[in-house]
N, C-alpha and C. Protein backbone atom coordinates (compact mmCIF):
# COMPACT_ATOMS: atom_id res chain seq x y z
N UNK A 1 100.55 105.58 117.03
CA UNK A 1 99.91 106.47 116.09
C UNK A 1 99.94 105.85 114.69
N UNK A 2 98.78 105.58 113.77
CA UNK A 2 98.87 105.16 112.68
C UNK A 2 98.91 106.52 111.28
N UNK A 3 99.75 105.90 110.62
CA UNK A 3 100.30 107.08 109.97
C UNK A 3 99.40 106.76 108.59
N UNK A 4 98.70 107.87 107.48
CA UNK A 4 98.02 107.47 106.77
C UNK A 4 98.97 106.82 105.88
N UNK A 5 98.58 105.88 104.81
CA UNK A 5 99.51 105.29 103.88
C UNK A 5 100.00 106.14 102.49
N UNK A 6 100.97 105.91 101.70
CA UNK A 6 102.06 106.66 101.02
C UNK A 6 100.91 105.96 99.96
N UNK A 7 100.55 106.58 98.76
CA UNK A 7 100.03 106.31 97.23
C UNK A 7 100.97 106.24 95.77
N UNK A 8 101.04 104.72 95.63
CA UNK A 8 102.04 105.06 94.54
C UNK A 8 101.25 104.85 93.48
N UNK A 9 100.89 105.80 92.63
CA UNK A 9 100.20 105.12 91.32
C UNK A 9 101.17 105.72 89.98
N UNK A 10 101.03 104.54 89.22
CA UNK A 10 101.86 104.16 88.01
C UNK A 10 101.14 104.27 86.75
N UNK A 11 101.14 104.43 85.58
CA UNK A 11 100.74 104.90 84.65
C UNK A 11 101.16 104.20 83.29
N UNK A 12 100.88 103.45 83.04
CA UNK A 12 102.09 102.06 81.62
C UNK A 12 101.91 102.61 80.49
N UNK A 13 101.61 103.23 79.89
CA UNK A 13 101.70 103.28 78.30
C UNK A 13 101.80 101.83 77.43
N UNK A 14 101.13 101.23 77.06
CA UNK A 14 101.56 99.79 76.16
C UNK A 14 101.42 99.62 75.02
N UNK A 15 102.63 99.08 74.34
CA UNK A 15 102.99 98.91 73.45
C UNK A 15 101.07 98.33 72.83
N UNK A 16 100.80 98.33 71.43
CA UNK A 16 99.73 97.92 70.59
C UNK A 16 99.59 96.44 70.88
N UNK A 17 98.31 96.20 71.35
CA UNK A 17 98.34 94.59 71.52
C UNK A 17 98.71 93.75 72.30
N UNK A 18 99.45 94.36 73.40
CA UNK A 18 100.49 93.71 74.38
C UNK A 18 99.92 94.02 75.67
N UNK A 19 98.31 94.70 76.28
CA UNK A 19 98.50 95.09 77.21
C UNK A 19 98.37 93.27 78.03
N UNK A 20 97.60 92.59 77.44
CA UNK A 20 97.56 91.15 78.22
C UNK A 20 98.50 90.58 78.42
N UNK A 21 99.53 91.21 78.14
CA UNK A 21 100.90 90.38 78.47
C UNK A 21 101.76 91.32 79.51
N UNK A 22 101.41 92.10 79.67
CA UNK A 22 101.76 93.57 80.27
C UNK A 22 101.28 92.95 81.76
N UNK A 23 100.05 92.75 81.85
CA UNK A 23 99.43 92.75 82.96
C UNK A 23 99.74 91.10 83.58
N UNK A 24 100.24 90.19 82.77
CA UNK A 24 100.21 89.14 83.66
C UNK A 24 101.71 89.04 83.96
N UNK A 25 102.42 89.87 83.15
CA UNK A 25 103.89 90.61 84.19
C UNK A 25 103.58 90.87 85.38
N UNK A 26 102.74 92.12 85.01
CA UNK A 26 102.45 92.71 86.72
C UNK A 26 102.04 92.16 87.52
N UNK A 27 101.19 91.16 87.29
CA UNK A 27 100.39 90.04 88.35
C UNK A 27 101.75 89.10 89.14
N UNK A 28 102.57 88.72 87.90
CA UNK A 28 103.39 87.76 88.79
C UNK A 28 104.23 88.42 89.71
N UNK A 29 104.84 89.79 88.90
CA UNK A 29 105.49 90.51 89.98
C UNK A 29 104.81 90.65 91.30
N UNK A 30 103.45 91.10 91.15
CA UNK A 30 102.96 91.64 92.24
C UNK A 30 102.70 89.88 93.37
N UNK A 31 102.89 88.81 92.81
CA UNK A 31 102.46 87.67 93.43
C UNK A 31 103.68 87.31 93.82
N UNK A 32 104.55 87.56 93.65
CA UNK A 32 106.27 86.56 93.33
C UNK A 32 107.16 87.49 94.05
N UNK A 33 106.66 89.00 94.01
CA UNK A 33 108.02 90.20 94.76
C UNK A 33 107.29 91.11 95.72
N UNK A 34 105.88 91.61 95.44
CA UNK A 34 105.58 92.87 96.13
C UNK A 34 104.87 92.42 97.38
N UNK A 35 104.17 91.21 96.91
CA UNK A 35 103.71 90.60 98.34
C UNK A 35 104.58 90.84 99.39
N UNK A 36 106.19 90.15 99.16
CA UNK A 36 106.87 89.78 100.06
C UNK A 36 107.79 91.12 100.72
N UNK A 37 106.93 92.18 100.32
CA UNK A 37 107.94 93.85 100.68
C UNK A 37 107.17 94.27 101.89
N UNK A 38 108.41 94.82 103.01
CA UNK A 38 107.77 95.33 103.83
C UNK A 38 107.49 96.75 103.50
N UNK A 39 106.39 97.13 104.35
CA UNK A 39 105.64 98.11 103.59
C UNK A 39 104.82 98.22 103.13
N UNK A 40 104.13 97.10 102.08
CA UNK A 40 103.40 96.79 101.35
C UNK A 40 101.71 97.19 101.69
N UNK A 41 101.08 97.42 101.27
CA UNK A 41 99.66 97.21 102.04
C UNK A 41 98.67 96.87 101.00
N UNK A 42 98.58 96.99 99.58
CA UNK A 42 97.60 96.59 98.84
C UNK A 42 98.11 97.23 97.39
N UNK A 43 97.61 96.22 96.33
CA UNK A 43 98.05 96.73 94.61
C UNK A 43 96.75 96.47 93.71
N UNK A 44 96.44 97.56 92.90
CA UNK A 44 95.04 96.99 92.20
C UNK A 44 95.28 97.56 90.70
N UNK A 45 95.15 96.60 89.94
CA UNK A 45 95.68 97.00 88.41
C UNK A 45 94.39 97.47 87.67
N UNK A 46 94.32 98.32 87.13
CA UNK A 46 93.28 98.75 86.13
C UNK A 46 93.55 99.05 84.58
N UNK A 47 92.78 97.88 83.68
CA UNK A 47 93.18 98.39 82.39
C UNK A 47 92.03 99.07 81.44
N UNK A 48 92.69 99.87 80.84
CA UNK A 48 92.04 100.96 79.80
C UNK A 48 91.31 99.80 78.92
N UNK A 49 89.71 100.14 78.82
CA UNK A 49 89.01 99.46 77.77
C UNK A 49 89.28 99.02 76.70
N UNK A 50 90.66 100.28 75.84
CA UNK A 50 90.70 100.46 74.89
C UNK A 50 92.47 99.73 74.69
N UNK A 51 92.64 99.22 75.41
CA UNK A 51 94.03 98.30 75.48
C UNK A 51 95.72 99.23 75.64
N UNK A 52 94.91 100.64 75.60
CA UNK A 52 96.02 101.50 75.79
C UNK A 52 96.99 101.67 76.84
N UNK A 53 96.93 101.09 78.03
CA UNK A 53 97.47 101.34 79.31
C UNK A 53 96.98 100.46 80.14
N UNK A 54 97.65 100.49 81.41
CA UNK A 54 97.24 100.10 82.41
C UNK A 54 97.70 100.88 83.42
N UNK A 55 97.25 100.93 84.87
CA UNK A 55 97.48 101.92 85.99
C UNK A 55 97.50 100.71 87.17
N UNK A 56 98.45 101.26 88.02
CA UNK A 56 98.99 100.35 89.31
C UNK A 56 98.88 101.36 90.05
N UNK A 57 97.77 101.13 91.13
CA UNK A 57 97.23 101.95 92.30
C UNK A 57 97.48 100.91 93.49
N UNK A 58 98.93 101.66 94.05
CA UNK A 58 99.23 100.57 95.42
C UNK A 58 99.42 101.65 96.78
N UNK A 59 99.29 101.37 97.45
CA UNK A 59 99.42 101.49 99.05
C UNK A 59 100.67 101.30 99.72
N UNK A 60 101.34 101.89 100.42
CA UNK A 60 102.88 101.68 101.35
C UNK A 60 102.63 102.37 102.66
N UNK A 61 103.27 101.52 103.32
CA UNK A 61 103.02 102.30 104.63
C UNK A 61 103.59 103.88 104.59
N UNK A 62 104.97 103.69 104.61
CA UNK A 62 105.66 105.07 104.27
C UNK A 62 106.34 105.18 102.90
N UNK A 63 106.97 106.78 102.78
CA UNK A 63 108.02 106.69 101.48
C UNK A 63 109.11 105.87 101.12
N UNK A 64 109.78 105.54 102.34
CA UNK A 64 110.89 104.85 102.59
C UNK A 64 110.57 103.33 101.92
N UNK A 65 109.31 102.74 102.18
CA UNK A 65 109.28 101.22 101.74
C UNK A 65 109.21 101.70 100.12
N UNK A 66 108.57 102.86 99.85
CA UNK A 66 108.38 102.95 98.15
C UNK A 66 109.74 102.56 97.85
N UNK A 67 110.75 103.39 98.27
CA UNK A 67 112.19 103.85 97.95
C UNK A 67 112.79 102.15 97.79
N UNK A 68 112.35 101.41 98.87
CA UNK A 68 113.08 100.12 99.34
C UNK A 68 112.49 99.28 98.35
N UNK A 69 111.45 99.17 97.75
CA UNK A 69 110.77 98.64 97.17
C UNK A 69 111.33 98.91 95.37
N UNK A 70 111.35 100.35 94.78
CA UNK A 70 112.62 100.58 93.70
C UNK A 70 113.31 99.55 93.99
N UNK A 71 114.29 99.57 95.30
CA UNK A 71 115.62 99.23 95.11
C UNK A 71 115.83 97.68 95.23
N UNK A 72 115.31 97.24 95.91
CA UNK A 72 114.98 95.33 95.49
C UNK A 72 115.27 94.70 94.26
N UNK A 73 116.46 93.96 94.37
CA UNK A 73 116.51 93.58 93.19
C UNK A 73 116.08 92.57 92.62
N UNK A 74 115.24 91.95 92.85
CA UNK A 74 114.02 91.38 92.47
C UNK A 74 113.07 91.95 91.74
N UNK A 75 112.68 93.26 92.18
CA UNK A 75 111.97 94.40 91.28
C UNK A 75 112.91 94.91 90.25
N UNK A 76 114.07 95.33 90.88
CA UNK A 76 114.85 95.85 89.42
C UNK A 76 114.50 95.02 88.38
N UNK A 77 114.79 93.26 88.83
CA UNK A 77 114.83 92.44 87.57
C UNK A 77 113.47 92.67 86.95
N UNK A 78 112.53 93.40 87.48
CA UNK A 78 111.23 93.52 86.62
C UNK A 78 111.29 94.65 85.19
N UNK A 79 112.36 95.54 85.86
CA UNK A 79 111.88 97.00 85.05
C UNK A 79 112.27 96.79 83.74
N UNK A 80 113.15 95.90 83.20
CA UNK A 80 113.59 96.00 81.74
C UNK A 80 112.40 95.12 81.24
N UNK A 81 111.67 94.15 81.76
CA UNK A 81 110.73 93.52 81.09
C UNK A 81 109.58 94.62 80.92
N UNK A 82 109.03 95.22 81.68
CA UNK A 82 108.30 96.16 81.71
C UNK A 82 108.58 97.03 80.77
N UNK A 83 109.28 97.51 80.80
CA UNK A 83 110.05 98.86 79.67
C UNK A 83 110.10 98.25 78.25
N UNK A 84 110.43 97.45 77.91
CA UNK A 84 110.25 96.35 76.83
C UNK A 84 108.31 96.35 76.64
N UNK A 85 107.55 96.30 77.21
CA UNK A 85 106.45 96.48 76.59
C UNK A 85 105.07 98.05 76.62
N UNK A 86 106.20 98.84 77.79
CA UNK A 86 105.21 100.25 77.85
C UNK A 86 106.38 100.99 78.65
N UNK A 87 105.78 102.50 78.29
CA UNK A 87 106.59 103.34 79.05
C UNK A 87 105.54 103.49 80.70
N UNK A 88 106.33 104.20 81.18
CA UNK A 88 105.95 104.38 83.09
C UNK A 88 106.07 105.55 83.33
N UNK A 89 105.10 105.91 83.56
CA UNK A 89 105.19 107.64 84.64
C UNK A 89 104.92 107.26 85.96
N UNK A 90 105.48 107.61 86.83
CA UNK A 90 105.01 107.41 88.02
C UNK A 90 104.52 108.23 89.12
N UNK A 91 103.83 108.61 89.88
CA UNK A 91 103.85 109.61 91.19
C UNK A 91 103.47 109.08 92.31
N UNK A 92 104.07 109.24 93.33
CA UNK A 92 103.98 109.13 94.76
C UNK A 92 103.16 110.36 95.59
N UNK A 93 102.47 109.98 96.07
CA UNK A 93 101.84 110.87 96.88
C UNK A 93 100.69 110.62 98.21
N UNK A 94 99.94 111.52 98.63
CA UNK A 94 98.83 111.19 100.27
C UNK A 94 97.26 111.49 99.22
N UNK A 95 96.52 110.15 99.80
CA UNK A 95 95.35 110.56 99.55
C UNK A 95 94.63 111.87 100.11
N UNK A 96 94.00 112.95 99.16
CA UNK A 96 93.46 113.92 100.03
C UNK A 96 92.18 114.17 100.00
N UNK A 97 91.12 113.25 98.80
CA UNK A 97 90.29 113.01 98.89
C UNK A 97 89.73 111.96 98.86
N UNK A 98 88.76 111.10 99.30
CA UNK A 98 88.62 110.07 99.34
C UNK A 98 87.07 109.80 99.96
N UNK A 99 85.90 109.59 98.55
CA UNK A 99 84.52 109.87 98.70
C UNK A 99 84.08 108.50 98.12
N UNK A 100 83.64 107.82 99.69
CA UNK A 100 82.58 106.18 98.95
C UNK A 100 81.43 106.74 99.33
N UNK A 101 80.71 105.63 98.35
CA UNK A 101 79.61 105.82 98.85
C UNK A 101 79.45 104.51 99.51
C-alpha cells in the first residue's frame, strides 16, 4: 500500500540583502545532507521577488523521516547557520488539495 507523502513546508524570513546567501545554504544542505535522508522524496526552494523570504516545499515519505531528518546531526549543524541569516516557521502536514492543469 503506498502511503500519500508527509508535506514539510518552511517559511525563512531573511535578514535584508542576504536572501542569495540564504539560498545557496539551502542548496548545499539540500545537496550535501537531505539527499542522503531516508525518507526523502523531493525539495523545491522558492524565493520572494522582493528578497524577503524564501519557502522550502519538501516531500517525506512519513512523519517519522521528518522527525529523523530534525535530528541528524548533519542538519543540526545547519540550523545555527540558517538562524544567523532568517527566522523559520515551519508546518508539517497532507496535501488536501492538489489542482494541475
Amino acid at each position: 500500500m503506498t502511503t500519500a507523502p508527509v508535506t514539510l513546508v518552511n517559511v525563512l524570513k531573511v535578514e535584508p540583502g542576504k536572501q542569495a546567501q540564504l539560498i545557496a545554504l539551502l542548496k548545499r544542505n539540500i545537496d550535501t545532507v537531505i539527499r542522503t535522508l531516508e525518507g526523502w522524496r523531493t525539495s523545491r526552494l522558492i524565493a520572494a521577488s522582493d528578497g524577503t523570504s524564501v519557502v522550502i516545499y519538501s516531500e517525506w515519505e512519513t512523519p517519522a523521516a521528518v522527525e529523523a531528518m530534525r535530528a541528524d546531526p548533519r542538519m543540526r549543524a545547519y540550523f545555527p547557520q540558517i538562524v544567523e541569516l532568517a527566522s523559520l516557521e515551519s508546518v508539517v502536514g497532507e496535501v488536501v488539495l492538489s489542482d494541475i492543469r
